[in-house]
Structures are given as C-alpha cells and as structure tokens.
N, C-alpha and C. Protein backbone atom coordinates (compact mmCIF):
# COMPACT_ATOMS: atom_id res chain seq x y z
N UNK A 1 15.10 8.63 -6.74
CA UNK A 1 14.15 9.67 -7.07
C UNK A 1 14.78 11.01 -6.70
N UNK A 2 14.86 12.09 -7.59
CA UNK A 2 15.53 13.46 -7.50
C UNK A 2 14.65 14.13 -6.91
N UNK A 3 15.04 15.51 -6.13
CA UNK A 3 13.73 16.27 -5.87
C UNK A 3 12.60 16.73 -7.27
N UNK A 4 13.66 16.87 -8.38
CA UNK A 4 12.17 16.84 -9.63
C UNK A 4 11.80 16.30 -9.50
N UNK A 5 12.01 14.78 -10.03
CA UNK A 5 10.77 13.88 -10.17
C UNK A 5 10.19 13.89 -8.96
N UNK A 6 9.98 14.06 -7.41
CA UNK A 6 9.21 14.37 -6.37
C UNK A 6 8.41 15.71 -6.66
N UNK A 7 8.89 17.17 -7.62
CA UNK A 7 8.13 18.16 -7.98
C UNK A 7 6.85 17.65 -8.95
N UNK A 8 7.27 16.73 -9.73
CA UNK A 8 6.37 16.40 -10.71
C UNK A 8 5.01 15.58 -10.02
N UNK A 9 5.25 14.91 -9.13
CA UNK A 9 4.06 14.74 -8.67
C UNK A 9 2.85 15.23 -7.85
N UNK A 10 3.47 16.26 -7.46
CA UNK A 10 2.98 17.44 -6.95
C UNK A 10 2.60 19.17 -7.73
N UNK A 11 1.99 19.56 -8.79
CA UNK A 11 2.29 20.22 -9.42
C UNK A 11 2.57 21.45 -8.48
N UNK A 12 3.66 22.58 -9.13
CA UNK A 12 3.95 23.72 -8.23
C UNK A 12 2.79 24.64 -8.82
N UNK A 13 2.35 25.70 -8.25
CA UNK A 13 1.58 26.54 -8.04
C UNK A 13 1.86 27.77 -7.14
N UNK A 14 2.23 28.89 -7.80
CA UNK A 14 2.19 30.31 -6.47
C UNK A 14 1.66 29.89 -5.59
N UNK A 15 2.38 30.14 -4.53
CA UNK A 15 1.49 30.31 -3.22
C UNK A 15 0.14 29.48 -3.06
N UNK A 16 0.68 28.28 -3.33
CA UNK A 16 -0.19 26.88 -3.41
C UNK A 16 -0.15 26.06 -1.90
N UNK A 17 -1.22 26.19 -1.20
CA UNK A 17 -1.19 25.62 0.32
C UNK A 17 -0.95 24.02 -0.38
N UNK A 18 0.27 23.88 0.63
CA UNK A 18 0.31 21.81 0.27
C UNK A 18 -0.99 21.21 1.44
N UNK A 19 -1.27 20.43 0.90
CA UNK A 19 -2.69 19.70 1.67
C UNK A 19 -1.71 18.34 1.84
N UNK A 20 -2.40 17.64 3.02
CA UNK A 20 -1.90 16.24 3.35
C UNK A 20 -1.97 15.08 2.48
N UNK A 21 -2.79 15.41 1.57
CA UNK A 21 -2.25 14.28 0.36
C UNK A 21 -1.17 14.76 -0.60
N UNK A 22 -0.85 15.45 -0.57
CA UNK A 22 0.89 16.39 -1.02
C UNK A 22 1.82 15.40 -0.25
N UNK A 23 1.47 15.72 0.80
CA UNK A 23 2.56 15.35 1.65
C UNK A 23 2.71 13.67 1.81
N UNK A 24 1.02 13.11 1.83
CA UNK A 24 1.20 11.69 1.70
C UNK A 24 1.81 11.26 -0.06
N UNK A 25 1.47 11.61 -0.86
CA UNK A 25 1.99 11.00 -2.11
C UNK A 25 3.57 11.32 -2.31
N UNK A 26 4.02 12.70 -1.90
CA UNK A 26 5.59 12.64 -1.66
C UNK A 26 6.10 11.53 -0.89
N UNK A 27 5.79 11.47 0.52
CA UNK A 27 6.41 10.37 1.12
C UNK A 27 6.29 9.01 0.75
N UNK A 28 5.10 8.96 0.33
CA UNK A 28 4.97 7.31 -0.42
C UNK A 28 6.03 6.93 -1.36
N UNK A 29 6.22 7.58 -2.13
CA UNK A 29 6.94 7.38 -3.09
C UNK A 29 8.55 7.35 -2.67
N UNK A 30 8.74 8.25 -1.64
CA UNK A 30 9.98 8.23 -0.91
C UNK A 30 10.21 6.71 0.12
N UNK A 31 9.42 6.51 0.76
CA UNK A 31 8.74 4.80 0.82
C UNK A 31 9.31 3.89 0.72
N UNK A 32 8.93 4.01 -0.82
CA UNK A 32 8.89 3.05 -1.86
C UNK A 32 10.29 2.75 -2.15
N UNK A 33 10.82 3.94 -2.76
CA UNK A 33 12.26 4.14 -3.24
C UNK A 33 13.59 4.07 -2.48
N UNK A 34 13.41 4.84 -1.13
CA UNK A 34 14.31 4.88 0.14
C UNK A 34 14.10 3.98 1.34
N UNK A 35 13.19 3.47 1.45
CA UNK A 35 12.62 3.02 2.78
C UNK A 35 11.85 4.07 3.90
N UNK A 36 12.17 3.49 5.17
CA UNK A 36 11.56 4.42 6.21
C UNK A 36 12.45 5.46 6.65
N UNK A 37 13.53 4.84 6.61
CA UNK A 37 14.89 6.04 7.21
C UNK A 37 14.90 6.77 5.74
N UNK A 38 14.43 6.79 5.00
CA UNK A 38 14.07 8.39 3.60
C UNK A 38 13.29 9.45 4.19
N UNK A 39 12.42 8.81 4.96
CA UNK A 39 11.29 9.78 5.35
C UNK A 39 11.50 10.95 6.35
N UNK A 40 12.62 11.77 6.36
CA UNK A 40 12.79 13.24 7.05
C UNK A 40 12.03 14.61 6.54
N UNK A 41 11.96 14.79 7.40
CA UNK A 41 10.71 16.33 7.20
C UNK A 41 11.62 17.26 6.43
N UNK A 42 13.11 17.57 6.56
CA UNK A 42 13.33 18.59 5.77
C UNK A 42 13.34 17.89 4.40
N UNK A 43 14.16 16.37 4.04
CA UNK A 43 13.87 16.21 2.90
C UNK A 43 12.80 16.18 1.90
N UNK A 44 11.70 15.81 3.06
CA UNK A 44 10.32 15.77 2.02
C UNK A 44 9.65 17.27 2.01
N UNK A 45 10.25 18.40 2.68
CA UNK A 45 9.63 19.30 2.05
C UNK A 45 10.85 20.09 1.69
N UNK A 46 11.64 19.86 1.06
CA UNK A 46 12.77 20.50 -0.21
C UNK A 46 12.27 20.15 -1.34
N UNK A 47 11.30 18.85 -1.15
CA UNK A 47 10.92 17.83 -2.16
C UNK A 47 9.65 18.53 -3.01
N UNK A 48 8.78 18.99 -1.29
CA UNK A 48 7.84 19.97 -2.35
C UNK A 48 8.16 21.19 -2.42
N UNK A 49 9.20 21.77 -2.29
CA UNK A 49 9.27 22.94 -2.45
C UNK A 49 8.95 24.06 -1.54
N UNK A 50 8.77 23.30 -0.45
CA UNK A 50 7.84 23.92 0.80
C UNK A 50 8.68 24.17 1.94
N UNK A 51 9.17 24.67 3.18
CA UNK A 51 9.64 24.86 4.42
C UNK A 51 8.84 23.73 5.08
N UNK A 52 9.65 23.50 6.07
CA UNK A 52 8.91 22.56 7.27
C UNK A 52 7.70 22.99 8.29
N UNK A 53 8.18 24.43 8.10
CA UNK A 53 6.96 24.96 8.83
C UNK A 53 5.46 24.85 8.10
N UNK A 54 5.51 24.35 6.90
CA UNK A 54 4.35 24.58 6.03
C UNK A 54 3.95 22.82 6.55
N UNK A 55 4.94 22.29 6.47
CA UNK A 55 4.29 20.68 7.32
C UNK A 55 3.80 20.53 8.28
N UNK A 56 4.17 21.52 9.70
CA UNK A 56 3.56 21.66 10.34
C UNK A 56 1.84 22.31 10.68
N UNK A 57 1.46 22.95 9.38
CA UNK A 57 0.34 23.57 8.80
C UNK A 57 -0.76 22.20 8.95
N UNK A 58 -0.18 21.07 8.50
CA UNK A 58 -1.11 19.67 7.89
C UNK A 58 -0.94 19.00 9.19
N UNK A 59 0.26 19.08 10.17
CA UNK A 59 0.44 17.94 10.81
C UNK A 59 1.00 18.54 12.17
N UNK A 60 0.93 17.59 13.46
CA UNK A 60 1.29 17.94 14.55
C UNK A 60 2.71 17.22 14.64
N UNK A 61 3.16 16.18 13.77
CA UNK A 61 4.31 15.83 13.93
C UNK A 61 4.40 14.42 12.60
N UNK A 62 5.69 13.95 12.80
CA UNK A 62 5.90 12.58 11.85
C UNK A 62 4.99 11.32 11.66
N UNK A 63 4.83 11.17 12.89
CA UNK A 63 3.97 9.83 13.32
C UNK A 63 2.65 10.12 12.95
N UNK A 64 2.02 11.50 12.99
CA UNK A 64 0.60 11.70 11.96
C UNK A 64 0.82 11.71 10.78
N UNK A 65 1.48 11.65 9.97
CA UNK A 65 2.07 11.48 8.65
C UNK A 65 2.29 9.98 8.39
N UNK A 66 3.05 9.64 9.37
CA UNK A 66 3.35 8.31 9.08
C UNK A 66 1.80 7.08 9.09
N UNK A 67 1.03 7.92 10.08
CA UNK A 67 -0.36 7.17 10.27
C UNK A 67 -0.71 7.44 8.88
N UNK A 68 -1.03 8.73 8.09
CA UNK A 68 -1.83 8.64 7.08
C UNK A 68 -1.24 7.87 5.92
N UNK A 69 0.22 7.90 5.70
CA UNK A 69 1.02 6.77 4.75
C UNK A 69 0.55 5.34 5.55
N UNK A 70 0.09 4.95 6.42
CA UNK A 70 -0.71 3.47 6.82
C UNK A 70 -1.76 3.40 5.90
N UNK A 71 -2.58 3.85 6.31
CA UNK A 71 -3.95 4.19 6.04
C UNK A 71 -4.30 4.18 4.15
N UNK A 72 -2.79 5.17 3.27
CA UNK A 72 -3.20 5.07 2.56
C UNK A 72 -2.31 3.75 1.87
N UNK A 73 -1.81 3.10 2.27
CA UNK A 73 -1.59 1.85 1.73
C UNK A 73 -2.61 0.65 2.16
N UNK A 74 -3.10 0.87 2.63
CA UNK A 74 -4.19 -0.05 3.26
C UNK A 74 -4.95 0.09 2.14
N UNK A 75 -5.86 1.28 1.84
CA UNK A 75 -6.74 1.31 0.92
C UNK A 75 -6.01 1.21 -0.80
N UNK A 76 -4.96 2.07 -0.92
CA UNK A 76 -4.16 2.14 -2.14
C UNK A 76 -4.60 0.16 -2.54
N UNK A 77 -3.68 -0.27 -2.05
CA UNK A 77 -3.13 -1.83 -2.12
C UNK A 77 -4.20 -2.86 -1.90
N UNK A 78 -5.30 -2.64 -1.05
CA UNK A 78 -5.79 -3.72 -1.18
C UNK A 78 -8.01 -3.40 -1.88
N UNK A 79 -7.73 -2.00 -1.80
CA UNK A 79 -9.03 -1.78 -2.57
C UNK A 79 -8.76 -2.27 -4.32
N UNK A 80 -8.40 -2.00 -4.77
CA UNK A 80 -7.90 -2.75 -6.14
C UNK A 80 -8.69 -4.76 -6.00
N UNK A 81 -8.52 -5.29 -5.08
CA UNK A 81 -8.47 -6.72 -5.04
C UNK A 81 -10.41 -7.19 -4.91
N UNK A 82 -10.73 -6.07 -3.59
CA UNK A 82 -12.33 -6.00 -3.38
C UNK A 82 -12.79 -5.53 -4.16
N UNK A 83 -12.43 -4.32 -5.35
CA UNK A 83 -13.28 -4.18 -6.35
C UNK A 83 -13.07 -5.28 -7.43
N UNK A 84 -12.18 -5.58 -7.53
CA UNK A 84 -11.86 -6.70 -8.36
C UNK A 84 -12.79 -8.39 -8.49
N UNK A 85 -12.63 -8.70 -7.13
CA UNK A 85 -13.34 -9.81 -6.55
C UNK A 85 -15.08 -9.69 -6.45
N UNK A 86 -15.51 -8.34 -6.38
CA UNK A 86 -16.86 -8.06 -6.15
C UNK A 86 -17.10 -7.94 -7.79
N UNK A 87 -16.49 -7.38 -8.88
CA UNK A 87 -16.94 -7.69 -10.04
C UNK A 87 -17.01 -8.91 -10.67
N UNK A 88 -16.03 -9.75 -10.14
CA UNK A 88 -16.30 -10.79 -11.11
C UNK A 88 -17.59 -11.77 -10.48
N UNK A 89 -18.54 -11.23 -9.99
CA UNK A 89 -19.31 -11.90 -9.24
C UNK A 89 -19.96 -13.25 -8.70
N UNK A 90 -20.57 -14.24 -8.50
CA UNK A 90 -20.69 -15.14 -7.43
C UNK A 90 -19.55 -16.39 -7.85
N UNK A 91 -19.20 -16.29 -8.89
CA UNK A 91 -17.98 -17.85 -9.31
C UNK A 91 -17.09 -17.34 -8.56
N UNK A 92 -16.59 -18.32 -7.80
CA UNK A 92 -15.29 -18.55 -7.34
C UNK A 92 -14.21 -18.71 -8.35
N UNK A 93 -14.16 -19.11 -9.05
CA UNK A 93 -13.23 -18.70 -9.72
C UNK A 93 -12.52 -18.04 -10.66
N UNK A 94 -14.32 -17.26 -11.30
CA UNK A 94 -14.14 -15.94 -11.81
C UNK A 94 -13.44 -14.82 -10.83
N UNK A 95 -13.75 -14.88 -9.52
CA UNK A 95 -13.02 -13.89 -8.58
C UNK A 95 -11.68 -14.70 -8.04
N UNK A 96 -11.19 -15.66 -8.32
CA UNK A 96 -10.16 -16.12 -8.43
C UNK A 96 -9.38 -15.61 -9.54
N UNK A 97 -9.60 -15.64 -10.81
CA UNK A 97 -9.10 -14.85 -11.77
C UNK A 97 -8.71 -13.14 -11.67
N UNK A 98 -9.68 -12.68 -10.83
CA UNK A 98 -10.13 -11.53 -10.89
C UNK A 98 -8.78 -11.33 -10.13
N UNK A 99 -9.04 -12.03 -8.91
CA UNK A 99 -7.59 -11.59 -7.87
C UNK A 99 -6.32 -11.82 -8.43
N UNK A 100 -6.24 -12.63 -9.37
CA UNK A 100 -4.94 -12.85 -10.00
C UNK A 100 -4.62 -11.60 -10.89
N UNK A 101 -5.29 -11.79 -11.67
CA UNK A 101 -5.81 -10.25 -13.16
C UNK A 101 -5.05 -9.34 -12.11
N UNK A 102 -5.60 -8.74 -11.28
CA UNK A 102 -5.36 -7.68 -9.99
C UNK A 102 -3.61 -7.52 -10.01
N UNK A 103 -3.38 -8.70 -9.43
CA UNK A 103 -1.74 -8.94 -9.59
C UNK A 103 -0.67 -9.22 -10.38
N UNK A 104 -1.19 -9.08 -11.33
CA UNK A 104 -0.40 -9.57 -12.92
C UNK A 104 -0.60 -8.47 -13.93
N UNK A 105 -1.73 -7.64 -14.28
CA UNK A 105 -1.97 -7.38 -14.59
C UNK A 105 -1.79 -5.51 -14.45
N UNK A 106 -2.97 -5.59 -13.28
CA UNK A 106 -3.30 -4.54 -12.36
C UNK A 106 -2.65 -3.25 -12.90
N UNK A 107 -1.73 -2.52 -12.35
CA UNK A 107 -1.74 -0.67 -12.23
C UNK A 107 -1.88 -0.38 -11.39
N UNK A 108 -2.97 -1.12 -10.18
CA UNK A 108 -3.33 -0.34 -8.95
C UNK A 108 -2.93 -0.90 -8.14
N UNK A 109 -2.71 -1.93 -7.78
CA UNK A 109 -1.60 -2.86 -7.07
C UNK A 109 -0.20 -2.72 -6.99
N UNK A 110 0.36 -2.34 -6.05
CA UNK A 110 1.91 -1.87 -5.85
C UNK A 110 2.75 -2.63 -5.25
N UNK A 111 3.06 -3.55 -6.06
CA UNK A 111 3.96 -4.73 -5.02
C UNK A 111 5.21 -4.03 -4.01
N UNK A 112 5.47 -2.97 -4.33
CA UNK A 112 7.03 -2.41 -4.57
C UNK A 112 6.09 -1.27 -3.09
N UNK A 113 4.94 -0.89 -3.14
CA UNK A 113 4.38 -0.12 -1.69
C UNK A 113 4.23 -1.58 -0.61
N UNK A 114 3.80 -2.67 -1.18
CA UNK A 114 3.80 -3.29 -0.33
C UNK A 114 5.22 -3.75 0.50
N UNK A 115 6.36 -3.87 -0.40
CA UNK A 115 7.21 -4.43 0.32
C UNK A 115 7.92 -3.50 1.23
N UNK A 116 8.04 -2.30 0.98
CA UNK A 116 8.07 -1.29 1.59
C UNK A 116 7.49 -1.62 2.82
N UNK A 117 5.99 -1.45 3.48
CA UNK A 117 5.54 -1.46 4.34
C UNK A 117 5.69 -2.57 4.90
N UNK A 118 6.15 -4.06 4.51
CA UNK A 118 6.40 -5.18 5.08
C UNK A 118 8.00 -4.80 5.40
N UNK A 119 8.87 -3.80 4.76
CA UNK A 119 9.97 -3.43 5.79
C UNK A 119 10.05 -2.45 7.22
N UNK A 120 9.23 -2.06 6.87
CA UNK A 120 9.27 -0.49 7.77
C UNK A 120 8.27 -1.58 8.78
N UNK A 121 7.86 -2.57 8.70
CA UNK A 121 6.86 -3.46 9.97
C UNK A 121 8.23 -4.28 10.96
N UNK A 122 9.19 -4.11 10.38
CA UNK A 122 10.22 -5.11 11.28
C UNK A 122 10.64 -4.29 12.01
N UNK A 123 10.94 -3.02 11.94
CA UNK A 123 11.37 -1.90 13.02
C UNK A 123 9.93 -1.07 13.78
N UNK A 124 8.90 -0.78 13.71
CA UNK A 124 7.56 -0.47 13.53
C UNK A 124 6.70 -1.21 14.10
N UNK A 125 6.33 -0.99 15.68
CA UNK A 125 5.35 -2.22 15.88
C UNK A 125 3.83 -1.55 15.30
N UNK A 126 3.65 -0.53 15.22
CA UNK A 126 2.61 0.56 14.34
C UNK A 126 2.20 -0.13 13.12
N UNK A 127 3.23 -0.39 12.21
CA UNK A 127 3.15 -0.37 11.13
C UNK A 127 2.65 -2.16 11.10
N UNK A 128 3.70 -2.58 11.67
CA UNK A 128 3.62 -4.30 11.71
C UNK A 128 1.80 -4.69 12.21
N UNK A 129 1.88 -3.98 13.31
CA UNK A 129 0.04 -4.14 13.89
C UNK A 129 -0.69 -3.76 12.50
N UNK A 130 -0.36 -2.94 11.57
CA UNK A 130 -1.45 -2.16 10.36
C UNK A 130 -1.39 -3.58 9.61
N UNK A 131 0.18 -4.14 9.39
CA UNK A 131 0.30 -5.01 8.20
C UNK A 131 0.21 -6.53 8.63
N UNK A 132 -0.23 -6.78 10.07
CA UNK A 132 -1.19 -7.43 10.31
C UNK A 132 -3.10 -8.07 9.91
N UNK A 133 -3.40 -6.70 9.97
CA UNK A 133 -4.62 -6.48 9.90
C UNK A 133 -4.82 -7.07 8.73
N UNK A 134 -4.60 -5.66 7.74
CA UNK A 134 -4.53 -5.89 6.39
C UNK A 134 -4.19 -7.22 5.82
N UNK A 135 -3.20 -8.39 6.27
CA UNK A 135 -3.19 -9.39 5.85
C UNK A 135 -4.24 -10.11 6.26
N UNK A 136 -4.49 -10.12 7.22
CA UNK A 136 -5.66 -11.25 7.81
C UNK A 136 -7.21 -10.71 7.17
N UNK A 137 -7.38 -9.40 6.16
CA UNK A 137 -8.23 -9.40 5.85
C UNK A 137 -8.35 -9.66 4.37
N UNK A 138 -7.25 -9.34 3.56
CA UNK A 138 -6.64 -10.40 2.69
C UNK A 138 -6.46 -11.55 2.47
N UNK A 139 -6.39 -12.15 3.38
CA UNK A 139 -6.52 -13.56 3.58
C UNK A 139 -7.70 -14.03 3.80
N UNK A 140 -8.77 -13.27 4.41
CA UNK A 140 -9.79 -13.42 4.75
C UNK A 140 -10.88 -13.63 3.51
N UNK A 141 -10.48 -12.38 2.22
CA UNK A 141 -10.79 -12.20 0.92
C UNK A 141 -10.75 -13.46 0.28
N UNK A 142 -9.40 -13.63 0.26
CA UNK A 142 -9.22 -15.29 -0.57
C UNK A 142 -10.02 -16.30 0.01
N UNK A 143 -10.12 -16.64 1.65
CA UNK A 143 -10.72 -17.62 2.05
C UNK A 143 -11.88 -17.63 1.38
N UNK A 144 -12.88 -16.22 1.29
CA UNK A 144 -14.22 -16.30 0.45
C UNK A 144 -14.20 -16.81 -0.71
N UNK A 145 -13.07 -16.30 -1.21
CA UNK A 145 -12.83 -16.74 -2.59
C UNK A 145 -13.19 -18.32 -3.02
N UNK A 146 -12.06 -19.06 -2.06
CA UNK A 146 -11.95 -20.42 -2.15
C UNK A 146 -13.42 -21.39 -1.26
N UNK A 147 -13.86 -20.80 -0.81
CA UNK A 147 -15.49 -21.29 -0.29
C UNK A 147 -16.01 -20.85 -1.49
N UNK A 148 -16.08 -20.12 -2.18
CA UNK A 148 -16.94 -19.87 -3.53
C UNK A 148 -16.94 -20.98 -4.17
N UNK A 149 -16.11 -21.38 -4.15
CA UNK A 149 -15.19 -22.67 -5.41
C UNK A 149 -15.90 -23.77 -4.53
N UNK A 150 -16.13 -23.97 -3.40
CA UNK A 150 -16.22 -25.40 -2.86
C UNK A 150 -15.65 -25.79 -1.98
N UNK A 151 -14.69 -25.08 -1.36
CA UNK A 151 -13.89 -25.76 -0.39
C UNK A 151 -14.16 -25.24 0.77
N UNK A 152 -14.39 -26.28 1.94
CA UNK A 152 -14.88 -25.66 3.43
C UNK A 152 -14.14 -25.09 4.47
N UNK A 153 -14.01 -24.53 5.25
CA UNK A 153 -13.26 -24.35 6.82
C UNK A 153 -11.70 -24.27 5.98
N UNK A 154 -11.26 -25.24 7.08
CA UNK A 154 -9.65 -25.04 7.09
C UNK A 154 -9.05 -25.17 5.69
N UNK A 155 -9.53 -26.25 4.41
CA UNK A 155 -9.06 -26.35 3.54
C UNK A 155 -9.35 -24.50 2.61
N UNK A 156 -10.17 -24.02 2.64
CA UNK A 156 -10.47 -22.70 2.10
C UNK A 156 -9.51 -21.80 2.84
N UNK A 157 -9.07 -22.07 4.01
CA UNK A 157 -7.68 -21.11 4.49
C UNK A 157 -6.58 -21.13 4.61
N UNK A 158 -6.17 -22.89 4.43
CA UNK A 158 -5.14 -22.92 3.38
C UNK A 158 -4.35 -22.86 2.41
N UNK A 159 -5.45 -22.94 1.68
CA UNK A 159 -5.10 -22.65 0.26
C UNK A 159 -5.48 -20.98 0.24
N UNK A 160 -6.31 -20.23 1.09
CA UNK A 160 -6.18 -18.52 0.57
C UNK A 160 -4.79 -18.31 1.02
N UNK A 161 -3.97 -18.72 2.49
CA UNK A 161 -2.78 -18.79 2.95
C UNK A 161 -1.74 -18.61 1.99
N UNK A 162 -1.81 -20.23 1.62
CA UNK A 162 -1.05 -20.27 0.66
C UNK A 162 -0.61 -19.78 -0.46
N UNK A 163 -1.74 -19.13 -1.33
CA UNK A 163 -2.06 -18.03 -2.33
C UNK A 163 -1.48 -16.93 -1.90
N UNK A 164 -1.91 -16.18 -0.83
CA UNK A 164 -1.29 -15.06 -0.33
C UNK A 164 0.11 -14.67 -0.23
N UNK A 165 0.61 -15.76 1.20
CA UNK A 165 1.63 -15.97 1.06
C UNK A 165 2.82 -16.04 0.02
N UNK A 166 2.49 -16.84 -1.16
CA UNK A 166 3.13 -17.11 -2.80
C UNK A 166 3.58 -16.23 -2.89
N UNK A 167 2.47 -15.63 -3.57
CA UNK A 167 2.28 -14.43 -3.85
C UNK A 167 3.17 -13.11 -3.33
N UNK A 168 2.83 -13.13 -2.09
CA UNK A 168 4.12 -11.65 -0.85
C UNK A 168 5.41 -12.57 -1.24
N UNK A 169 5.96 -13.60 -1.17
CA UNK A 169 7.02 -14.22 -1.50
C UNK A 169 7.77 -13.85 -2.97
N UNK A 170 7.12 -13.65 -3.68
CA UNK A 170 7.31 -13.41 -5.42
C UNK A 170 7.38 -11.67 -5.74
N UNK A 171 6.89 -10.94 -4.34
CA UNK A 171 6.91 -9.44 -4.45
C UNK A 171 7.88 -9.49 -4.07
N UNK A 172 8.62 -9.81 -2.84
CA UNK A 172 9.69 -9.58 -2.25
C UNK A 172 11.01 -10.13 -2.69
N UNK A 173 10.91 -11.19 -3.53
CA UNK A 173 11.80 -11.21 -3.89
C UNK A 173 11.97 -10.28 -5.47
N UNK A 174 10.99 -9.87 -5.70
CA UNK A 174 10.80 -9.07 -7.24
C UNK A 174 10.88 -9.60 -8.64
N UNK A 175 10.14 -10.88 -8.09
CA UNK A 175 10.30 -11.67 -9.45
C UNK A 175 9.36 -10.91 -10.33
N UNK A 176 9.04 -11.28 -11.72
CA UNK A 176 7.99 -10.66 -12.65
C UNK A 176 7.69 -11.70 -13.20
C-alpha cells in the first residue's frame, strides 16, 4: 500500500482536523498489509498527510491507538456474523447458512483483518487477551447455533469448535 492509496481513504480537505477514525482506518489497513511492526506514527501520518503532532491531538500515545484498532476489529469482524445469525431467525440452520453466507460470501468479514490480529496476538499479550475473548464469543455464537439444530452441551461445542476453528485454519492459510 503507497501513501496514495492510504490518501484515498481518507479524503484530503484544507485544514481538515483528522479525527480517530482517520487514524484508525489508516492503521488498519496498514495492519492488514504490513503487520504490527508497519504501525509507526511518522509513517501513518505521512500517510495522512498530517505531522505527528496532529496524532497527538486524538491520542496520548500508540497503545491508545492500538486499543482502538482492538476494539474496531472486534466489532468490524464479528458484528457482520450476529447480524447475520439474528436474521436468519429461530432455524438452526438457517443461521447456520447465514454464518457461512457471512464467510463466503460476505464484504464485511475480513479474513485478511483477522489474520492480522491473530499475528500481532503472538507478540501482544493485549491483543492475544482481545483475540481471546472475541473467539470464545464466536464460538459461543456457533454453539447457539448448533443447539438450534438439536445438539446438546458438549456435542454443540464441538462441532461450533470445530466450525470455527476450520474455518481460522482456511483464513490463514488463504485458501478461497
């Protein structure tokens, strides 16, 4: 990713205050593309066009930045799946579909943010504690899922496990 294509997602504007979702959608994408060692303050604001001092405007330092790039992969990545699952309503395996549709399908699902954040969790006990959570509530999703369908206790968290799991297995390696 060049600093244009980082301008383009940010449109320029005179004397346009950058707000913290400036700064979170630059770095995401830097993320995504570079990893965690991409993420330097002068690069990401050459990126918007901005001085570092203007980062300091939004933020007291990296690690508040880096919290709100948590935060918005949390919701980015896995709100897509709960709206998904809550529409296809009480069949289990209409919201079985639904969660698949989500991942095959989707637009709003970012396999490529996720694996990202499942790297930056091996150096990151921050990040690893976030991509904790988020899985076990993902997993937690599917388990409903698979009690929808019929299946009780442990067999319904196996198989959401298993699903899940697959699934992060097939991102990371980048199959399609």
């Amino acid at each position: 990713m060049t600093k244009r294509d980082l301008k383009t997602l940010v449109p320029e504007q005179e004397h346009r205050v950058l707000t913290r979702q400036d700064w979170v959608t630059a770095a995401r994408q830097v993320l995504i593309d570079k990893g965690v060692f991409g993420l330097k303050l002068r690069a990401l604001s050459e990126s918007l066009g901005a001085t570092t001092g203007a980062f300091y405007w939004q933020y007291r330092n990296l690690e508040e930045l880096f919290e709100d790039i948590r935060k918005d992969w949390a919701e980015r990545n896995t709100a897509p799946f709960t709206r998904a699952i809550a529409a296809a309503g009480p069949s289990g395996m209409h919201q079985y579909l639904a969660y698949v549709r989500t991942l095959v399908i989707g637009g709003e699902f970012n396999p490529r943010y996720d694996n990202a954040i499942r790297d930056w969790a091996h150096s990151d006990k921050r990040t690893a504690d976030v991509l904790r959570e988020i899985e076990i509530f993902r997993i937690n999703q599917l388990r409903e899922v698979f009690a929808a369908m019929g299946f009780e206790g442990h067999a319904a968290l196996i198989r959401a496990r298993v699903t899940y799991f697959h699934q992060a297995g097939y991102n990371a390696m980048q199959i399609t």
